[in-house]
N, C-alpha and C. Protein backbone atom coordinates (compact mmCIF):
# COMPACT_ATOMS: atom_id res chain seq x y z
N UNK A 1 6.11 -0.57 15.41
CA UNK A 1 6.24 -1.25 14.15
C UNK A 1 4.86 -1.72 13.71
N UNK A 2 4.53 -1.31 12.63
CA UNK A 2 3.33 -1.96 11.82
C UNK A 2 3.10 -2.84 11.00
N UNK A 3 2.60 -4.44 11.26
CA UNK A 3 3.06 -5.38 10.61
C UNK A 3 1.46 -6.45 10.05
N UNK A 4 2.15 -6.62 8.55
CA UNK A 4 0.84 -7.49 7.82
C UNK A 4 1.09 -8.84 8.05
N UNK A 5 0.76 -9.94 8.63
CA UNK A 5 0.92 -11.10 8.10
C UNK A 5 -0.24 -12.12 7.12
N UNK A 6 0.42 -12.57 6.41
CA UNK A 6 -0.28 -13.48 5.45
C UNK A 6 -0.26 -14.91 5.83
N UNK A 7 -1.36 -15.99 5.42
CA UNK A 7 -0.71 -17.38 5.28
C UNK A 7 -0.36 -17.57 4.04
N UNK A 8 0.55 -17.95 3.36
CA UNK A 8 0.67 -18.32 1.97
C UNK A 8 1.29 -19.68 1.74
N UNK A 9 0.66 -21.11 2.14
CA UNK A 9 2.18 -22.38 2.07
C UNK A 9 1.69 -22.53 0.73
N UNK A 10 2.98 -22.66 0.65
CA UNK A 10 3.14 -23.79 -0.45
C UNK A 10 3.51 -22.49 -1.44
N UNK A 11 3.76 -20.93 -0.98
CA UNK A 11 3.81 -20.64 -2.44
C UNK A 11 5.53 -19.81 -2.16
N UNK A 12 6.10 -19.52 -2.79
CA UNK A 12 7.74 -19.21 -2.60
C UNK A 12 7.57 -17.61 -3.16
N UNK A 13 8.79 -17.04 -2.56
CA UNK A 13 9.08 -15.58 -2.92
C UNK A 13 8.85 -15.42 -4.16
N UNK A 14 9.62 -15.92 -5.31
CA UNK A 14 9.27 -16.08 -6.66
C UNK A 14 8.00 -16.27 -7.35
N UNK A 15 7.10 -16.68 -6.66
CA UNK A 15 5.90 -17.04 -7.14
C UNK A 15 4.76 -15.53 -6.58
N UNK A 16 5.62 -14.36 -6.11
CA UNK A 16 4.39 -13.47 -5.53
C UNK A 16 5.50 -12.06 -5.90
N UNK A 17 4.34 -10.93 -6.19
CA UNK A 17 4.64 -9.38 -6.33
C UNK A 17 4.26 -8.83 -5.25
N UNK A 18 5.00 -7.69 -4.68
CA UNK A 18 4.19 -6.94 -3.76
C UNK A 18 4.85 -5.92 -4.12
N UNK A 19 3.79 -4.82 -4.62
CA UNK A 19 4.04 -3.20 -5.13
C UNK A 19 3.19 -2.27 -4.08
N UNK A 20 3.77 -1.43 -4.11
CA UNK A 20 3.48 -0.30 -3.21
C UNK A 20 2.73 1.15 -4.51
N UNK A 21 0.95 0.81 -4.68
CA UNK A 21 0.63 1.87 -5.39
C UNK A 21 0.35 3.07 -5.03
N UNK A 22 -0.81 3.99 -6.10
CA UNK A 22 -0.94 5.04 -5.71
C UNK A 22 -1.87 5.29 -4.09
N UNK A 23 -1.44 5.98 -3.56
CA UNK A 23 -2.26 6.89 -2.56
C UNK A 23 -1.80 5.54 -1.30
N UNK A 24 -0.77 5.39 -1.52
CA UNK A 24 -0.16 4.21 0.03
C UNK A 24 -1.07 2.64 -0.43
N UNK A 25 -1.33 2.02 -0.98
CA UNK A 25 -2.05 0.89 -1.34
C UNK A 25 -1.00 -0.16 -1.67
N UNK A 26 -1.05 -0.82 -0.60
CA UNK A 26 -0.11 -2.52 -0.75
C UNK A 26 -0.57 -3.61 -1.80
N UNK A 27 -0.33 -3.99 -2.67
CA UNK A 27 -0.76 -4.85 -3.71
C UNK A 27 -0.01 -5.79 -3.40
N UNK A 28 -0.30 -7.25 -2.88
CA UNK A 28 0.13 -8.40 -2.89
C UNK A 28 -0.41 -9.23 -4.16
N UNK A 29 0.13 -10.04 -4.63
CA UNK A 29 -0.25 -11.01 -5.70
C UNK A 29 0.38 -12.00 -6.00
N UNK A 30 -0.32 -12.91 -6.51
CA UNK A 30 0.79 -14.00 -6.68
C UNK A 30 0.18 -15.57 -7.18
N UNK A 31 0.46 -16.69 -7.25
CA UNK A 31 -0.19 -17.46 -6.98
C UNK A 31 1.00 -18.81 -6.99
N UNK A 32 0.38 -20.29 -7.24
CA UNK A 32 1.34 -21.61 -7.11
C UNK A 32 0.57 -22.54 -8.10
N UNK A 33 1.37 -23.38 -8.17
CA UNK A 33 1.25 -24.32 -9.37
C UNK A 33 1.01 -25.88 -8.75
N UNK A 34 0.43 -26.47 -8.89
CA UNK A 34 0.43 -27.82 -8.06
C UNK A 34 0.30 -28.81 -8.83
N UNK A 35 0.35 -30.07 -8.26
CA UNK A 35 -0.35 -31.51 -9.42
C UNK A 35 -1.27 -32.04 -8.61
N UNK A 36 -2.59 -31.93 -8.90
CA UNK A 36 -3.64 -32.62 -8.10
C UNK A 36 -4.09 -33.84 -9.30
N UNK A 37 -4.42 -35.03 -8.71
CA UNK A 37 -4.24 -36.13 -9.27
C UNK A 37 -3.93 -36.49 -10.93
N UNK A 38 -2.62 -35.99 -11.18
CA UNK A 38 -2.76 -36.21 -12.63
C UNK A 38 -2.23 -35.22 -13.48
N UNK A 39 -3.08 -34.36 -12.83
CA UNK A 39 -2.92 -32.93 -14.10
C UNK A 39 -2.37 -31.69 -13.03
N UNK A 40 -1.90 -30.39 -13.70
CA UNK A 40 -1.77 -29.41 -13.08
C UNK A 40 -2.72 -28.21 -12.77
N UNK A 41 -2.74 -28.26 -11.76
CA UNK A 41 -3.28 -26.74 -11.06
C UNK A 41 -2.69 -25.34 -10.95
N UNK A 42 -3.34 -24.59 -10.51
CA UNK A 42 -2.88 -23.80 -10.73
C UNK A 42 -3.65 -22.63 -9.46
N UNK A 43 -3.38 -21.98 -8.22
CA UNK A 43 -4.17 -21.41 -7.59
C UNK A 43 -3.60 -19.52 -7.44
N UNK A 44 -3.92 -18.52 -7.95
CA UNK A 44 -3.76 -17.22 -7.43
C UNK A 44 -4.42 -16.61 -6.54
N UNK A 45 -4.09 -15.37 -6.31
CA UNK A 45 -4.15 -14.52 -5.28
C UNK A 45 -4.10 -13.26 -5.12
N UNK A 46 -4.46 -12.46 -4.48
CA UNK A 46 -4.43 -11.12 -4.96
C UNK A 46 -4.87 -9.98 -3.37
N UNK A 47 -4.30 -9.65 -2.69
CA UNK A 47 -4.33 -8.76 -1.37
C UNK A 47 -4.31 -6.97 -1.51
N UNK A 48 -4.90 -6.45 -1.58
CA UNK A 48 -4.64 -5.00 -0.71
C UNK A 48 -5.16 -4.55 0.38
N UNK A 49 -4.26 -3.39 0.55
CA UNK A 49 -4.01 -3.11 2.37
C UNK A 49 -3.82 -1.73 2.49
N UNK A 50 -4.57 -1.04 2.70
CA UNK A 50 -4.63 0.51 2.49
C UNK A 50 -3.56 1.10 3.54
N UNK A 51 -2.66 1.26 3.32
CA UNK A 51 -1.63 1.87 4.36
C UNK A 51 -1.47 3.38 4.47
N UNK A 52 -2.86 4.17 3.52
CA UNK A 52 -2.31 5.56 3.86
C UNK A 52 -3.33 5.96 5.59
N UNK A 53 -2.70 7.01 5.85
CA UNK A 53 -3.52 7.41 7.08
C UNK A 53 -2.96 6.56 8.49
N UNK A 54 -1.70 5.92 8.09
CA UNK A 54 -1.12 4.91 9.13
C UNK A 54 0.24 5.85 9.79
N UNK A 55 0.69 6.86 8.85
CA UNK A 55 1.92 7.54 9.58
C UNK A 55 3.12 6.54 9.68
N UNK A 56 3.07 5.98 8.63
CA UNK A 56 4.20 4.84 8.49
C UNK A 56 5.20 5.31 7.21
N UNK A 57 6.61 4.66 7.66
CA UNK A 57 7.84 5.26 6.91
C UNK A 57 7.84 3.88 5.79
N UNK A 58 7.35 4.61 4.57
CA UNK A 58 7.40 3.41 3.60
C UNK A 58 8.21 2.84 3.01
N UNK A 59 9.56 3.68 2.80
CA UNK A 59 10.56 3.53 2.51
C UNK A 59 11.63 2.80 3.08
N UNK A 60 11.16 2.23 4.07
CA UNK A 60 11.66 1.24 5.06
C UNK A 60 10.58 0.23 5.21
N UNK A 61 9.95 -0.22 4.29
CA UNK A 61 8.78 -1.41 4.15
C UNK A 61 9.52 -2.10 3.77
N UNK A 62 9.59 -3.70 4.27
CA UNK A 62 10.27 -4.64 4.18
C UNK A 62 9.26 -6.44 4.38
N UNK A 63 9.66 -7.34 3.67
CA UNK A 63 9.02 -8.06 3.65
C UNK A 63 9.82 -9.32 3.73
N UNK A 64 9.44 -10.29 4.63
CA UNK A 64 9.96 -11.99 4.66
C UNK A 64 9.06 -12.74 4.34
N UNK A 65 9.04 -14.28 3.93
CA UNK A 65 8.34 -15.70 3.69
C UNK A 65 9.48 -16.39 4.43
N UNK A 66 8.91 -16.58 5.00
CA UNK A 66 9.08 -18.02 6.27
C UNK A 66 8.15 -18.78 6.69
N UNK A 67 8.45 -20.31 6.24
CA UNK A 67 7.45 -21.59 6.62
C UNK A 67 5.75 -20.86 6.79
N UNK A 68 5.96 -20.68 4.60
CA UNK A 68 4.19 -20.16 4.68
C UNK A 68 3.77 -19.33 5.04
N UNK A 69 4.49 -18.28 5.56
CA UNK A 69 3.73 -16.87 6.20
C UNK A 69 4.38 -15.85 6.06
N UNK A 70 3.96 -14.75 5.00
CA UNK A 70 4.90 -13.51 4.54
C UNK A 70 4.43 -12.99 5.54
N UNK A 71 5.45 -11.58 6.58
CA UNK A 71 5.48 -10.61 7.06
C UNK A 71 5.57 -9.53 6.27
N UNK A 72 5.05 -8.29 6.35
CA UNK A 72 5.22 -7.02 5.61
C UNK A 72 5.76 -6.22 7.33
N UNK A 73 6.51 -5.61 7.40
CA UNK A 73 6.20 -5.04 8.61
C UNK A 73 6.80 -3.14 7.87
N UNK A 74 7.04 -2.08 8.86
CA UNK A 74 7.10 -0.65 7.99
C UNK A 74 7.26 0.14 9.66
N UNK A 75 8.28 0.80 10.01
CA UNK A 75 8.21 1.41 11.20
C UNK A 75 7.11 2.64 10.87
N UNK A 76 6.90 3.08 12.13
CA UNK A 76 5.84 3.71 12.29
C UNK A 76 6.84 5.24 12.56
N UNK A 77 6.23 6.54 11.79
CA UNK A 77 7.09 7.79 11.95
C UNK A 77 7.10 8.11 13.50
N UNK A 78 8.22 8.30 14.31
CA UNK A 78 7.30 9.14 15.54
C UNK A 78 7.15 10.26 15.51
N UNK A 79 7.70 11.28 14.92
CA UNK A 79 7.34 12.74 14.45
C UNK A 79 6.35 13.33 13.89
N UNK A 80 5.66 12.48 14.33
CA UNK A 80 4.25 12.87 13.09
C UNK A 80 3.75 14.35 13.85
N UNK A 81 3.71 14.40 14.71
CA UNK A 81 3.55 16.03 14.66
C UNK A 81 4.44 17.11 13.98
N UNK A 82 5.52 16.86 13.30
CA UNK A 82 6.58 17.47 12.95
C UNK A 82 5.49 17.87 11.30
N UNK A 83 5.12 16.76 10.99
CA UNK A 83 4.43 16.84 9.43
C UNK A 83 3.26 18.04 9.52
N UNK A 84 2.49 18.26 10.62
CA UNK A 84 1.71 19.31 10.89
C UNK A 84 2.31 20.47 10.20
N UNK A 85 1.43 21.17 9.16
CA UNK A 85 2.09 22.52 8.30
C UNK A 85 0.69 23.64 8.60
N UNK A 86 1.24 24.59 9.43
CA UNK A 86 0.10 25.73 9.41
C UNK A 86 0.06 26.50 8.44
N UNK A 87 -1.23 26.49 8.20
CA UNK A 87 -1.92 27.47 6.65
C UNK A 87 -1.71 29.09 7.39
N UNK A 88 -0.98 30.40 6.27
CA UNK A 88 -1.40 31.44 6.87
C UNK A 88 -2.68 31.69 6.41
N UNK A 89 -2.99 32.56 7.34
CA UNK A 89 -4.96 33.45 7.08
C UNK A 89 -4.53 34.81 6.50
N UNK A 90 -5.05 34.73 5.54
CA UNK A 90 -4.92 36.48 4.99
C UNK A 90 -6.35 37.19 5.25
N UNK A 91 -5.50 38.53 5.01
CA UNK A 91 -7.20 39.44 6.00
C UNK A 91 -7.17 40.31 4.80
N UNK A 92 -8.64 40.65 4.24
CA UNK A 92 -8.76 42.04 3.44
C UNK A 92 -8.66 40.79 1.94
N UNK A 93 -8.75 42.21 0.95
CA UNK A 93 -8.68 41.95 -0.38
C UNK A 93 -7.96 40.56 -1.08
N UNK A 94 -6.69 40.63 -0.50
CA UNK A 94 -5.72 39.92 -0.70
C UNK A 94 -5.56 38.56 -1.10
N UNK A 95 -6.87 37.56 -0.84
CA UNK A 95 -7.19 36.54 -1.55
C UNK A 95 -7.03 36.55 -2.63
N UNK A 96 -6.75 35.51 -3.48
CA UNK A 96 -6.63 35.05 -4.89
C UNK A 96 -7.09 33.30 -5.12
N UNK A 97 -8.35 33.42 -5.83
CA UNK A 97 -8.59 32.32 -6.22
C UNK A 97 -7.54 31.27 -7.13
N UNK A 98 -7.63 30.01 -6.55
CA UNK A 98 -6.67 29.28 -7.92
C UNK A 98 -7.66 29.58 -9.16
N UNK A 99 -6.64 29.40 -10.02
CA UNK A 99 -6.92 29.49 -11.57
C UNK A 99 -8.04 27.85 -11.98
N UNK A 100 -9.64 28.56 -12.67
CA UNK A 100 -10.52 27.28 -12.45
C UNK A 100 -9.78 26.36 -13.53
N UNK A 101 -10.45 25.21 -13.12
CA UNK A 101 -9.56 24.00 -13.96
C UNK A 101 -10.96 23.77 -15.11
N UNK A 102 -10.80 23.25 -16.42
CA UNK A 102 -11.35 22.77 -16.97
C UNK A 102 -11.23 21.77 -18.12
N UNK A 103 -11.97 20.81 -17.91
CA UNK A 103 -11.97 19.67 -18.74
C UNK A 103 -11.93 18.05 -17.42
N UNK A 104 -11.47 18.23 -16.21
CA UNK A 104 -11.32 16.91 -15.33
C UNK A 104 -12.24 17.38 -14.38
N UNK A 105 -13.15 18.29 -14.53
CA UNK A 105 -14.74 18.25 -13.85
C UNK A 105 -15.71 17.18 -14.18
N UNK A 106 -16.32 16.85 -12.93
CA UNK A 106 -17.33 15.59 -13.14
C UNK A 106 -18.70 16.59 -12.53
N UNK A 107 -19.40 16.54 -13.63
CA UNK A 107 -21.18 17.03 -13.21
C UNK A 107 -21.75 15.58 -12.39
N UNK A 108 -22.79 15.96 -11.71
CA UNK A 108 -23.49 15.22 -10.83
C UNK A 108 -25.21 15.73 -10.80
């Protein structure tokens, strides 16, 4: 099992997002509201957590807040050799280039 913990007191489920973006990227966010002598405060927050390259089942990512401290935890695949896909090798002529792309080329 692969697991994030946070400290977060003082701030409640309601008060935080956690999205799962592109390319496996955990986005935590959030923030709390307080009264420091008088007037209101206000403190946010903002976490990512690169989860690609971990071999973790995301779709089973799950998250608690308990007394100030979110868990993220995400089982870990054990088949990951199963995901291994062999490329065939072609011999002779038989290659075919992909079709070139143009217009989302970057010169350097």
């Amino acid at each position: 099992m692969y697991s994030i913990s946070v400290d977060l007191p003082g701030v409640k489920a309601t008060d935080m997002k956690i999205q799962l973006l592109a390319e496996n990227i955990l986005h935590l966010s959030g923030g709390r509201k307080f009264e420091d002598v008088g007037r209101m405060e206000e403190s946010k927050f903002a976490y990512k957590f690169n989860l690609a390259h971990k071999n973790l089942d995301l779709e089973k990512l799950q998250a608690n807040l308990a007394d100030g401290v979110l868990n993220i935890t995400a089982p870990v695949m054990e088949n990951a050799a199963n995901n291994v896909r062999e490329i065939k090798i072609l011999e002779g002529d038989s290659f075919v280039p992909p079709p070139e792309k143009i217009g989302d080329e970057i010169e350097c």
